[in-house]
C-alpha atoms as a PDB file:
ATOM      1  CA  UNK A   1      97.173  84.102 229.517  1.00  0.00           C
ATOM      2  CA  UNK A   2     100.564  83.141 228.465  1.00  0.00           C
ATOM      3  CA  UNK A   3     102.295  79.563 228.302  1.00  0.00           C
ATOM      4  CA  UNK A   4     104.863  79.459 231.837  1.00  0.00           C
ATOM      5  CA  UNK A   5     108.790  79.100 230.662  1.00  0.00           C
ATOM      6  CA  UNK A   6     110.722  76.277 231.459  1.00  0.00           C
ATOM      7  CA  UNK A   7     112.768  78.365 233.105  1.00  0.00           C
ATOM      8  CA  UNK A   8     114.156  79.580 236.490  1.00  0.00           C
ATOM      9  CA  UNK A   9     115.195  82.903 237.387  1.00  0.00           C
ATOM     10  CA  UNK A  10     118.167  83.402 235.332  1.00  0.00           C
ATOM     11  CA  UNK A  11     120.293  84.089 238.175  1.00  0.00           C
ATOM     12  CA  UNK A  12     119.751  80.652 240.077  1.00  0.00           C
ATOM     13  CA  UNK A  13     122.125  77.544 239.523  1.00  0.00           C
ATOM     14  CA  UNK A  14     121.090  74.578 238.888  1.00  0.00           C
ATOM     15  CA  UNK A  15     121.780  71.513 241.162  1.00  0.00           C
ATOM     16  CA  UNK A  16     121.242  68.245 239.777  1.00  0.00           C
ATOM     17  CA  UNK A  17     120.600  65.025 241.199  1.00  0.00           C
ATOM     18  CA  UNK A  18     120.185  61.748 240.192  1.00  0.00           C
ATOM     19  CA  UNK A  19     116.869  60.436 241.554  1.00  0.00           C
ATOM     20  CA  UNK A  20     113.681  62.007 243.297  1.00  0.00           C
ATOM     21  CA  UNK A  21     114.833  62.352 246.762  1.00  0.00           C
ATOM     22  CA  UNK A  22     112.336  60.290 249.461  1.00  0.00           C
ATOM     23  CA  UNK A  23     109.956  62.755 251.489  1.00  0.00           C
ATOM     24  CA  UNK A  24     110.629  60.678 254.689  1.00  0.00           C
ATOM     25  CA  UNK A  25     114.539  61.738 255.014  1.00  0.00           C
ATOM     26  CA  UNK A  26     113.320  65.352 253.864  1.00  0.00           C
ATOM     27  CA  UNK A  27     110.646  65.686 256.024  1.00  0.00           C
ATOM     28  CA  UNK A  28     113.330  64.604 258.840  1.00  0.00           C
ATOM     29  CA  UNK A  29     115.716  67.246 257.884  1.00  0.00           C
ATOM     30  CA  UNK A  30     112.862  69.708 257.965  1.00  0.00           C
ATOM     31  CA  UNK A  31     111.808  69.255 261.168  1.00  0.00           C
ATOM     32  CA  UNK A  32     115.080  69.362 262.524  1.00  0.00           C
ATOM     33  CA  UNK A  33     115.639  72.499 260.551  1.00  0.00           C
ATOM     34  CA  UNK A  34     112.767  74.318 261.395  1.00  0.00           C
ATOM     35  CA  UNK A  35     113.511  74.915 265.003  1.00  0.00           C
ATOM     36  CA  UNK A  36     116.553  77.019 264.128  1.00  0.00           C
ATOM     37  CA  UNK A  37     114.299  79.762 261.534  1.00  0.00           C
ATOM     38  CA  UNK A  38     112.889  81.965 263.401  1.00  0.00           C
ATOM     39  CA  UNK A  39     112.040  85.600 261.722  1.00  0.00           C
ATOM     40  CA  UNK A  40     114.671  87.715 261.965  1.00  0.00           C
ATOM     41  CA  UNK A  41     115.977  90.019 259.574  1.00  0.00           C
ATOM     42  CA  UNK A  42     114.476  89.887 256.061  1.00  0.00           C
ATOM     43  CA  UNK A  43     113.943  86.909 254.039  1.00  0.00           C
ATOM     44  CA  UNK A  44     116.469  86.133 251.254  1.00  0.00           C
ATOM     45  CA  UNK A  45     115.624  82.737 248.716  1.00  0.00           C
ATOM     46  CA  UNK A  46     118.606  80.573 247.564  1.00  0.00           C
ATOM     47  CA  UNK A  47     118.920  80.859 244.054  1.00  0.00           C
ATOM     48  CA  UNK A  48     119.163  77.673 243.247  1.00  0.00           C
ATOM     49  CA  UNK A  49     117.067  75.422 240.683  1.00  0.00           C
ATOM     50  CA  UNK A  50     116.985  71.282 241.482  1.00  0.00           C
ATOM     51  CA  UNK A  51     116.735  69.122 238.751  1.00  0.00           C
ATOM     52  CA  UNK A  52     116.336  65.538 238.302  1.00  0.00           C
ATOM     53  CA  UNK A  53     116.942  65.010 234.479  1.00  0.00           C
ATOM     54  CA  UNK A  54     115.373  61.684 233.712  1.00  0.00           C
ATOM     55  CA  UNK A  55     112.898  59.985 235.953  1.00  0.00           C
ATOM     56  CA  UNK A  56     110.998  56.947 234.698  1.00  0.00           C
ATOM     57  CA  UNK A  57     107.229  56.498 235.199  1.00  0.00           C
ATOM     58  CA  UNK A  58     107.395  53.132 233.969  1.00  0.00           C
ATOM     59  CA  UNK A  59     107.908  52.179 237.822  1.00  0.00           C
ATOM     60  CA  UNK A  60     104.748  54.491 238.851  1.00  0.00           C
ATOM     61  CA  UNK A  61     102.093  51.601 237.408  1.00  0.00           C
ATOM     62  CA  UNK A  62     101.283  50.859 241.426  1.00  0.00           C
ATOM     63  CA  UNK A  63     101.523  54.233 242.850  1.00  0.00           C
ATOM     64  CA  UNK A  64      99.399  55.837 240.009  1.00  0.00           C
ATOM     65  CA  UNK A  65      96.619  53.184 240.611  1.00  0.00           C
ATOM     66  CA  UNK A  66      96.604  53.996 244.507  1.00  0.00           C
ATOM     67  CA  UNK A  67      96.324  57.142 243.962  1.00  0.00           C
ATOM     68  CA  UNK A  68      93.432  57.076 241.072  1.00  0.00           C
ATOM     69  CA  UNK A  69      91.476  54.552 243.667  1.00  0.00           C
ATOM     70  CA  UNK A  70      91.570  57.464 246.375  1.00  0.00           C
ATOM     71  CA  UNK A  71      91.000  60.484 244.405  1.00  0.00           C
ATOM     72  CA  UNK A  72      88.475  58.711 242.284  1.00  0.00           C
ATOM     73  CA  UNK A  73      90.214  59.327 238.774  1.00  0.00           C
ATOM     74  CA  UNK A  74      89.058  56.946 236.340  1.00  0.00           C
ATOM     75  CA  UNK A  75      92.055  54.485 235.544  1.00  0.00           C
ATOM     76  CA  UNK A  76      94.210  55.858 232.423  1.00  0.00           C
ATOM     77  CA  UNK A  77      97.437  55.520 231.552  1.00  0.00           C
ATOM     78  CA  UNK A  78      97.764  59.139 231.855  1.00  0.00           C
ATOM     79  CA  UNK A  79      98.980  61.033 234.668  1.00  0.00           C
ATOM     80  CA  UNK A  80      96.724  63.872 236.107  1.00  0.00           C
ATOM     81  CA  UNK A  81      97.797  67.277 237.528  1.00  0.00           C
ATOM     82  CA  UNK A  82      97.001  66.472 241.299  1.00  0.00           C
ATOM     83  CA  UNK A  83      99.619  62.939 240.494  1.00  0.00           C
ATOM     84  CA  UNK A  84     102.268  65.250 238.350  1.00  0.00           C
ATOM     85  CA  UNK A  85     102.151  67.777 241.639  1.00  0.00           C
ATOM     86  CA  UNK A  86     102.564  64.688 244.104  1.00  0.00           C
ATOM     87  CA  UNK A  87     105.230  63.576 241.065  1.00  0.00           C
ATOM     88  CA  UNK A  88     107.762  66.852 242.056  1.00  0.00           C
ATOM     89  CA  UNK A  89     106.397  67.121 245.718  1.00  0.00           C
ATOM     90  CA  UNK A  90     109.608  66.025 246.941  1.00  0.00           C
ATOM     91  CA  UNK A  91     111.952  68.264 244.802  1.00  0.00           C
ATOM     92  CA  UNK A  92     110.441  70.907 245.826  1.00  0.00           C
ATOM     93  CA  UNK A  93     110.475  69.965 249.416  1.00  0.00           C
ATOM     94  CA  UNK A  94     114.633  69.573 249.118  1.00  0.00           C
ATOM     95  CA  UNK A  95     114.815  73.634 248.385  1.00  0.00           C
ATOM     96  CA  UNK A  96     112.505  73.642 251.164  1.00  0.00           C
ATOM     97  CA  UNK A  97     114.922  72.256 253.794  1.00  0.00           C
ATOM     98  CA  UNK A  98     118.039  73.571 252.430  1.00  0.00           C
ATOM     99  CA  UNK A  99     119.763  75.205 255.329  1.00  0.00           C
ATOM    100  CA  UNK A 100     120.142  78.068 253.424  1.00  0.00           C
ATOM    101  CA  UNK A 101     116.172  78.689 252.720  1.00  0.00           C
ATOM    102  CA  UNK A 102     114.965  80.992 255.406  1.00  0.00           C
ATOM    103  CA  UNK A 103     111.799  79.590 256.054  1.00  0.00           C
ATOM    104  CA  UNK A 104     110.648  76.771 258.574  1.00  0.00           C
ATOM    105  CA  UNK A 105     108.697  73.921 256.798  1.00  0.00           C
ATOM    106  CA  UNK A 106     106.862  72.802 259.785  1.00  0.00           C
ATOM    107  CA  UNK A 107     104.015  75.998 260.272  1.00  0.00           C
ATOM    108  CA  UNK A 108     103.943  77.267 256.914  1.00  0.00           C
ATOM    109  CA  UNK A 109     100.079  77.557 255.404  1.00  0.00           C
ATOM    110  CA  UNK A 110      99.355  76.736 252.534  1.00  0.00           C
ATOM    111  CA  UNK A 111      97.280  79.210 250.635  1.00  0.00           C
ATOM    112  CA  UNK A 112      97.219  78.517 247.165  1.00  0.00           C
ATOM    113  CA  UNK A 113      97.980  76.356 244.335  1.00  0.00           C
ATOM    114  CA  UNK A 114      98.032  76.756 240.369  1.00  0.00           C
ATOM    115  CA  UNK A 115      98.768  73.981 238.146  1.00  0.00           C
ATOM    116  CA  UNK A 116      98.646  73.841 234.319  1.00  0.00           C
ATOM    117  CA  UNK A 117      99.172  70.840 232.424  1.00  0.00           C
ATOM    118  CA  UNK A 118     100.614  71.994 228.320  1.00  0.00           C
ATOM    119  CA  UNK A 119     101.074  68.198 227.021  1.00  0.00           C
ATOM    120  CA  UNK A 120      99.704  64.874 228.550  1.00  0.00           C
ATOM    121  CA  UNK A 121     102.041  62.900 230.653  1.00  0.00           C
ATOM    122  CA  UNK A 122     101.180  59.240 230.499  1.00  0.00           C
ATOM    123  CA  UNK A 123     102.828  56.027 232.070  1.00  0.00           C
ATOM    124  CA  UNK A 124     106.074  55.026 231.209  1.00  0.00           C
ATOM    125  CA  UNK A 125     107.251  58.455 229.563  1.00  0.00           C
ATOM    126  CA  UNK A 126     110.413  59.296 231.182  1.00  0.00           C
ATOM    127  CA  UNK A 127     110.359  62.831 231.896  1.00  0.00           C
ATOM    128  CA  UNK A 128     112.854  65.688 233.511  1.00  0.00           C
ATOM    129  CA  UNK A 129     111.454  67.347 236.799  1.00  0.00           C
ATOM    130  CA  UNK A 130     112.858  70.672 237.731  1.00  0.00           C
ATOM    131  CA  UNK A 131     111.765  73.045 241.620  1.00  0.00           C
ATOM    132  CA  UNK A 132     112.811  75.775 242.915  1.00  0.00           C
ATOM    133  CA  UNK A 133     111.262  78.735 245.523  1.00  0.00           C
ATOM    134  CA  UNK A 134     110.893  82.761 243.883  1.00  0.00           C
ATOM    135  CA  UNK A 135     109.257  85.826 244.949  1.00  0.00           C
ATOM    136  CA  UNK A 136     109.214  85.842 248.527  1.00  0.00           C
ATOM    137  CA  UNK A 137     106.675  89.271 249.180  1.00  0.00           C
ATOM    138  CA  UNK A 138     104.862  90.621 252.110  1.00  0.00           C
ATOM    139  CA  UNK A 139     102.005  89.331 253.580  1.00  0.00           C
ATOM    140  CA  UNK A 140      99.832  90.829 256.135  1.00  0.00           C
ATOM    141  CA  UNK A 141     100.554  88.317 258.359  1.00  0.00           C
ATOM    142  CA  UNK A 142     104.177  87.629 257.228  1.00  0.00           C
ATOM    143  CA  UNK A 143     106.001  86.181 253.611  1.00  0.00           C
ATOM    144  CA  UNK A 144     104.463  84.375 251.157  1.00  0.00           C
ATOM    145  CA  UNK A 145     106.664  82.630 248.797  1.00  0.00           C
ATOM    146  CA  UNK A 146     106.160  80.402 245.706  1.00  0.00           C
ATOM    147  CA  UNK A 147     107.481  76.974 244.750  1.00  0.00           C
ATOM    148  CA  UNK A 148     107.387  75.974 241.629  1.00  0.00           C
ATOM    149  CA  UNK A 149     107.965  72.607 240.393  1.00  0.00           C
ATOM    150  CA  UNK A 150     107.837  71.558 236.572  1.00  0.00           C
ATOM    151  CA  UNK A 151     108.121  68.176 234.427  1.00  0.00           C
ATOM    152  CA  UNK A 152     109.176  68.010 231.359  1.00  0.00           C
ATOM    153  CA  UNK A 153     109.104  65.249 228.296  1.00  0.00           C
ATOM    154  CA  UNK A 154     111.726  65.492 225.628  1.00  0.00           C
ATOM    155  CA  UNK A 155     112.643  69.007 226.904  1.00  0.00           C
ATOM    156  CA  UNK A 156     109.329  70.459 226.507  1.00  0.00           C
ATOM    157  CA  UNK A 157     107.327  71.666 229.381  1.00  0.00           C
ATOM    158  CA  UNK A 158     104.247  69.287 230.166  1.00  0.00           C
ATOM    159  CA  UNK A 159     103.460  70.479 233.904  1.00  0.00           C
ATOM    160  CA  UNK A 160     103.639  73.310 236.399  1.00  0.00           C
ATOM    161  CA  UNK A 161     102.503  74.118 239.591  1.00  0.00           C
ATOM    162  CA  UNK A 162     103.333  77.145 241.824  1.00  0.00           C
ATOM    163  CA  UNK A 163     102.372  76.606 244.738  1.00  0.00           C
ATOM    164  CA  UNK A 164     102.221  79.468 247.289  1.00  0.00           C
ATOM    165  CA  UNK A 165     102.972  78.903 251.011  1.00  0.00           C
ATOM    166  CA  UNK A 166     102.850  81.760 254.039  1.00  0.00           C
ATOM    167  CA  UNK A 167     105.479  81.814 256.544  1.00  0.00           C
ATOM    168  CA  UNK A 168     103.755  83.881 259.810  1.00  0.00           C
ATOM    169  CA  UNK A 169     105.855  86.893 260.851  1.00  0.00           C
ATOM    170  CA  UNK A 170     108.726  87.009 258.636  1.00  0.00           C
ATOM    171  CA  UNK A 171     110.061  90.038 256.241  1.00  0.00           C
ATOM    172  CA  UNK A 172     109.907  90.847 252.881  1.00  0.00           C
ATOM    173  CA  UNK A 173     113.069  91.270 251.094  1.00  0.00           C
ATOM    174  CA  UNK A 174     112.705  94.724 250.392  1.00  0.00           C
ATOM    175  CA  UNK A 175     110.630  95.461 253.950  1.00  0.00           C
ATOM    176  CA  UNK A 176     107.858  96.747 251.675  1.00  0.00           C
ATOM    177  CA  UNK A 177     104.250  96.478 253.090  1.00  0.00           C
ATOM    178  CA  UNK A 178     101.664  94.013 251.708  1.00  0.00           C
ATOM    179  CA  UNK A 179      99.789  94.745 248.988  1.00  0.00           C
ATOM    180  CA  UNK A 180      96.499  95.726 249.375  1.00  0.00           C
ATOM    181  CA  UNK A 181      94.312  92.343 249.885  1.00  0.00           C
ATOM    182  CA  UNK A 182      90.597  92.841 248.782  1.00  0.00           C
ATOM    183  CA  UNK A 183      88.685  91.287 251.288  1.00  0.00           C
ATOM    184  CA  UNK A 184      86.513  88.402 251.262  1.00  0.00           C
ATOM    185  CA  UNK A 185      83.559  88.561 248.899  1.00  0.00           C
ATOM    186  CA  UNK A 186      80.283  88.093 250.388  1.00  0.00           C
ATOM    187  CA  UNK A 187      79.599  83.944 250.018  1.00  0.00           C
ATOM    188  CA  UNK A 188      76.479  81.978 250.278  1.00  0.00           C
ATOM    189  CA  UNK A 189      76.742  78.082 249.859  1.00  0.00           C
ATOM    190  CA  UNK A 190      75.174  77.089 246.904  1.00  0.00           C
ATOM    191  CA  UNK A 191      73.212  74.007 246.023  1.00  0.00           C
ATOM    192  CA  UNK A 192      75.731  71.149 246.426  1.00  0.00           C
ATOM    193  CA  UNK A 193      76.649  68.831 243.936  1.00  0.00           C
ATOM    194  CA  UNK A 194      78.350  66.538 246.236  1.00  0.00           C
ATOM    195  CA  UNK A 195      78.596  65.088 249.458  1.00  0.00           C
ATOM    196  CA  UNK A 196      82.030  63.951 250.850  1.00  0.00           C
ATOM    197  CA  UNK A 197      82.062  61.887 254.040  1.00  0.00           C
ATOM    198  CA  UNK A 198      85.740  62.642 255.207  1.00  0.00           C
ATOM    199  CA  UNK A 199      86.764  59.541 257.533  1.00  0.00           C
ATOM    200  CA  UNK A 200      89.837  60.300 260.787  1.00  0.00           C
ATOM    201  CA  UNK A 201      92.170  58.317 258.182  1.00  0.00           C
ATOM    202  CA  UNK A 202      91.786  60.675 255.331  1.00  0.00           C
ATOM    203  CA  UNK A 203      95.039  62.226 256.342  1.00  0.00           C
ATOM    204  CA  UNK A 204      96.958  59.178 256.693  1.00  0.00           C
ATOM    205  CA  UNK A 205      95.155  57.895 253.176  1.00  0.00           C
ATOM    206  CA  UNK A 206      96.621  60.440 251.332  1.00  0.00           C
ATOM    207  CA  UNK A 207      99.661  60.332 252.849  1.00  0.00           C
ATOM    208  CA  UNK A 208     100.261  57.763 251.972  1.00  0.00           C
ATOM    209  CA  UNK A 209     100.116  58.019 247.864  1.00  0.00           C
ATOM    210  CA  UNK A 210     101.345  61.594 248.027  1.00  0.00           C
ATOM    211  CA  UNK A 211     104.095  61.320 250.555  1.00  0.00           C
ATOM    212  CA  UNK A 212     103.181  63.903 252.786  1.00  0.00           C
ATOM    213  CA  UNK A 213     103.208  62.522 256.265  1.00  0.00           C
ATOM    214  CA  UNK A 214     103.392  66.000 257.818  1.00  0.00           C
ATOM    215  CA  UNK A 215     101.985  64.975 261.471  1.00  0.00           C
ATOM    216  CA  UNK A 216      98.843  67.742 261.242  1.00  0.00           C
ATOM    217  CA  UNK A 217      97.301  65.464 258.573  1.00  0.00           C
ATOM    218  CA  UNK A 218      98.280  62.566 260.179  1.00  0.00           C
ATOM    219  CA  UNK A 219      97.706  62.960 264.168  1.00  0.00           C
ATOM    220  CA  UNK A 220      95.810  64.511 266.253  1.00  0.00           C
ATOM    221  CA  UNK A 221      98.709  65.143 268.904  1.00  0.00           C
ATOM    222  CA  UNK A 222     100.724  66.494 266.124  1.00  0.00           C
ATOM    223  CA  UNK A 223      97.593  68.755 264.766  1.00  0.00           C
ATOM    224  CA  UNK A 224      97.296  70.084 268.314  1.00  0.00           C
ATOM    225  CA  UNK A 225     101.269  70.981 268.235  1.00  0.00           C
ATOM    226  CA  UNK A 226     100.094  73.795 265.618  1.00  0.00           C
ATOM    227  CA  UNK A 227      96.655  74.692 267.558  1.00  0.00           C
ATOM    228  CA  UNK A 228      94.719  72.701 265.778  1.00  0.00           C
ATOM    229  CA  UNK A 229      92.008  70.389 267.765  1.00  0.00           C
ATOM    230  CA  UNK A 230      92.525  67.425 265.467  1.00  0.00           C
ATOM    231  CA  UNK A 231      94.032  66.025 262.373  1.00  0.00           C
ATOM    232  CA  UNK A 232      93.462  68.201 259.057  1.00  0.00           C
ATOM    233  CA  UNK A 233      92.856  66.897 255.952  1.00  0.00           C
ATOM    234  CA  UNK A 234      95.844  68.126 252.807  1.00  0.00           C
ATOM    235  CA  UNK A 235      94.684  70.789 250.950  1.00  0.00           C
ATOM    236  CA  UNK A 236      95.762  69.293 247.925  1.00  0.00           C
ATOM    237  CA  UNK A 237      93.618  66.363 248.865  1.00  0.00           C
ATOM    238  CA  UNK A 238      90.163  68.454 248.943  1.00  0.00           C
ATOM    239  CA  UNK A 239      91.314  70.184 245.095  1.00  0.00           C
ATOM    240  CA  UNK A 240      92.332  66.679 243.684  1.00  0.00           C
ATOM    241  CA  UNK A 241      89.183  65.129 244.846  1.00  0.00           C
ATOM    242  CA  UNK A 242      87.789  67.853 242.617  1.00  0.00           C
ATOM    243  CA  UNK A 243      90.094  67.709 239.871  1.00  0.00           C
ATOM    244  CA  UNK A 244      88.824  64.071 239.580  1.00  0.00           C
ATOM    245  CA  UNK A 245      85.295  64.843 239.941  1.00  0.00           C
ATOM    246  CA  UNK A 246      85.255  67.172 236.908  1.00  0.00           C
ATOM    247  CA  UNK A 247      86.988  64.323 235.075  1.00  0.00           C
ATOM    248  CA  UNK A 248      89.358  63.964 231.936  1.00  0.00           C
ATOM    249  CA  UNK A 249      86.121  64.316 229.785  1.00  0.00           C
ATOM    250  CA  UNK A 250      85.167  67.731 230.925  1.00  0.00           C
ATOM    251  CA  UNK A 251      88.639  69.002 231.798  1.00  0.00           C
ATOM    252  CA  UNK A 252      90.372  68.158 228.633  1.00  0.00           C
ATOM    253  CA  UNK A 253      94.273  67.053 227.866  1.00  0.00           C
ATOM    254  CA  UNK A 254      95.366  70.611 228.707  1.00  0.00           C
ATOM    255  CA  UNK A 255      94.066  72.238 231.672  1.00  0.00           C
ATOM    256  CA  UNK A 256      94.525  74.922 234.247  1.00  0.00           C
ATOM    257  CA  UNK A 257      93.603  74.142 238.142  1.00  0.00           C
ATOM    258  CA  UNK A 258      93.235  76.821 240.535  1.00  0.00           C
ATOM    259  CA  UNK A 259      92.948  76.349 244.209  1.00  0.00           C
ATOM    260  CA  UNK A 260      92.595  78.974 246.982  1.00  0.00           C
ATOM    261  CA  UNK A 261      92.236  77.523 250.518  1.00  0.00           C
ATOM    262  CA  UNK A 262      90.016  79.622 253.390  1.00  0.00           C
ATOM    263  CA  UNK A 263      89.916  77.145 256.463  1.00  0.00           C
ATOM    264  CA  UNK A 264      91.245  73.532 256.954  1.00  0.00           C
ATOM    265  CA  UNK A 265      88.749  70.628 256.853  1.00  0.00           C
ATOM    266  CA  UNK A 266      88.910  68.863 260.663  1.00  0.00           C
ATOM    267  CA  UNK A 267      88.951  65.398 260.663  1.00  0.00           C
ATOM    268  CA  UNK A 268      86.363  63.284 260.823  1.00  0.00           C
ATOM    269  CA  UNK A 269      84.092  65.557 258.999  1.00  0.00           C
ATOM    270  CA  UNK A 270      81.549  66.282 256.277  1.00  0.00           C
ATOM    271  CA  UNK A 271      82.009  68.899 253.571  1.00  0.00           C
ATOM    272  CA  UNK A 272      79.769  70.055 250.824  1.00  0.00           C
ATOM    273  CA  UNK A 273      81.216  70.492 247.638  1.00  0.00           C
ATOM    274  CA  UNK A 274      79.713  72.635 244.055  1.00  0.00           C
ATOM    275  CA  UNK A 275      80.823  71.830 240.966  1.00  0.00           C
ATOM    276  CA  UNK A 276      79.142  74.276 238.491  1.00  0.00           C
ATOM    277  CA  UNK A 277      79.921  75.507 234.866  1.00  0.00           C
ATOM    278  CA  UNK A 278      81.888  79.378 235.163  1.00  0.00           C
ATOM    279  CA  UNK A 279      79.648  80.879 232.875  1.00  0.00           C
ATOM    280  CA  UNK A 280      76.825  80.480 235.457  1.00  0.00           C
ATOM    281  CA  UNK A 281      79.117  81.577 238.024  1.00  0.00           C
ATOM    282  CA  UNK A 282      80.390  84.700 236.335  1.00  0.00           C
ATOM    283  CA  UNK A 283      78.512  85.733 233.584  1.00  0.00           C
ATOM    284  CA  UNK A 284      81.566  87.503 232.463  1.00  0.00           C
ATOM    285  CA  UNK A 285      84.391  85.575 232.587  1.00  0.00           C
ATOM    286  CA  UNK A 286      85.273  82.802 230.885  1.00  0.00           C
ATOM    287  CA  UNK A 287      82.699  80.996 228.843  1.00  0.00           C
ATOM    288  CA  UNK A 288      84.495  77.539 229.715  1.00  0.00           C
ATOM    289  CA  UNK A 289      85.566  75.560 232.566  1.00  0.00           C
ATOM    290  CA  UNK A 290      84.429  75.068 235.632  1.00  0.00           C
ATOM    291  CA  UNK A 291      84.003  76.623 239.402  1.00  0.00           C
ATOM    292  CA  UNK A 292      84.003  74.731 242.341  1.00  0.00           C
ATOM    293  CA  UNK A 293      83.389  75.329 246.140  1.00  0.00           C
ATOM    294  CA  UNK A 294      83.848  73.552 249.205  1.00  0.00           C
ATOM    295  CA  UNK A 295      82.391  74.064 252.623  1.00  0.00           C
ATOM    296  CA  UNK A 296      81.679  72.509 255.933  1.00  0.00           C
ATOM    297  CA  UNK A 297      78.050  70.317 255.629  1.00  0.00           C
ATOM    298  CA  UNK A 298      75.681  72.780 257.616  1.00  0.00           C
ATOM    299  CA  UNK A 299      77.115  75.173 258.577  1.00  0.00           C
ATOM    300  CA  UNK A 300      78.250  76.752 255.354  1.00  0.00           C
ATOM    301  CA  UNK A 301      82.130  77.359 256.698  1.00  0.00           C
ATOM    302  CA  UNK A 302      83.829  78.007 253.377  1.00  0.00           C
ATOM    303  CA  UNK A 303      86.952  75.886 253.155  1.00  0.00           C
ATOM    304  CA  UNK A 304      88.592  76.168 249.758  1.00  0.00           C
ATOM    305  CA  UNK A 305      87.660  77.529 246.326  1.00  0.00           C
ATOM    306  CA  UNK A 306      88.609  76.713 242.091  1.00  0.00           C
ATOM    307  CA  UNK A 307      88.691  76.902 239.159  1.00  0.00           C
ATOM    308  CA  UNK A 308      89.351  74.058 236.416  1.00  0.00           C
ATOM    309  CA  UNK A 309      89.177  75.170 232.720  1.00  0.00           C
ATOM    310  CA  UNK A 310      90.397  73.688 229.270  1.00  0.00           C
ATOM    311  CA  UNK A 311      93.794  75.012 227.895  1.00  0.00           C
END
């Protein structure tokens, strides 16, 4: 598998600006824009790239070691993938709530995430961090589109993560039908490797170290505003918990993470996660790495799904 470019499309300009916007303000705009995007017509992407050319971590010392004490990373001076991705969360948020970008922010799912980390990032590096949103394409149930946000040091790319969100009943670009979806492999839990007791705060928790005070993680009368009967937890949440429980040791200082999400995890609740070595998982993939699975305790509802393996 090849190294991701630094890159945008080549068509897109690039906007700069001169600090990380705050998710508060953008969440704000969002929710006042998303009333106003409804499907109609087919979805076209600004082609635009943000970019933020110097940020320094120096001033992340606090927010790196509230986030390690949640996730359960060992302290380090360097910064994992699931802190680079809450790093150039709000970037990629902006080209989320451009007026211009045809999707609402409030209802769009979350499906999957893949994150690769080329160069350690460590504390007090000042680093370049670049978003922007490509490939909008059918779904059977509407558009997906990618975001992908990147951080550079010294103009070499450390980090990326495309992250890949469905918008419910919108077109494709070209009006062309989804592509086939295989479905669902048969599943049967396997033998957990850990238990994780998932309090009503967990959404607020991670909120606040990541940012992400959408109201579905963070109240139950804004869960039930989207159909849900209470508070999720944040996907990326449930895969960083992972991410940390494989640990730098295992993982490595380069490292792919994979995350595919089935069903949100309700809050309170208690979910059953496998950690196991990929060989054992499938005999013929890749001899290193690792799989992991999470599900609801007892009743074996599958909620997410990844992979972690040494670049």
């Amino acid at each position: 598998m090849s190294a991701p470019t630094a890159e945008a499309p080549a068509s897109y300009g690039v906007t700069e600006l001169p600090v990380l916007p705050k998710l508060g303000g953008l969440f704000t705009k969002g929710v006042a824009g998303s009333a106003g995007k409804r499907p109609q017509g087919e979805v076209r992407l600004p082609e635009v790239s943000y970019r933020v050319a110097r940020v320094d971590t120096t001033g992340e010392a606090a927010h790196l070691a509230a986030y390690q004490e949640l996730l359960g990373e060992p302290s380090s001076d360097v910064l994992p993938a699931g802190f680079l991705h809450v790093l150039a969360f709000p970037l990629a948020t902006a080209v989320m709530v451009r007026g211009d970008f045809p999707l609402p922010l409030l209802g769009m799912v979350h499906l999957r995430n893949v994150a690769r980390v080329l160069r350690p990032v460590r504390l007090g590096e000042t680093v370049e961090v670049r978003a922007w949103a490509q490939d909008a394409r059918a779904h059977r149930r509407g558009v997906q589109v990618d975001l992908v946000a990147e951080v550079l040091v010294d103009g070499v790319l450390a980090y990326q993560g495309v992250s890949t969100y469905l918008a419910k009943g919108f077109t494709a670009p070209d009006g062309a039908a989804p592509a086939d979806e295989s479905p669902r492999e048969e599943w049967t839990a396997p033998l957990p490797t850990a238990r994780w007791k998932l309090g009503s705060g967990t959404g607020r928790a991670y909120g606040a170290v990541s940012g992400d005070q959408n109201p579905i993680h963070t109240s139950s009368l804004g869960a039930k505003a989207f159909g849900f009967p209470r508070a999720i937890a944040h996907g990326m949440y449930t895969a960083a918990r992972a991410l940390a429980e494989v640990g730098p040791a295992r993982r490595g200082e380069t490292y792919e993470w994979t995350v595919e999400f089935f069903r949100p995890v309700l809050l309170p609740s208690t979910v059953d996660v496998a950690i196991r070595n990929a060989a054992d998982v499938v005999p013929a993939g890749p001899a290193d790495g690792f799989v992991y699975d999470g599900w609801r305790s007892g009743k074996g509802t599958r909620h997410f799904r990844g992979t972690i393996r040494p670049l």
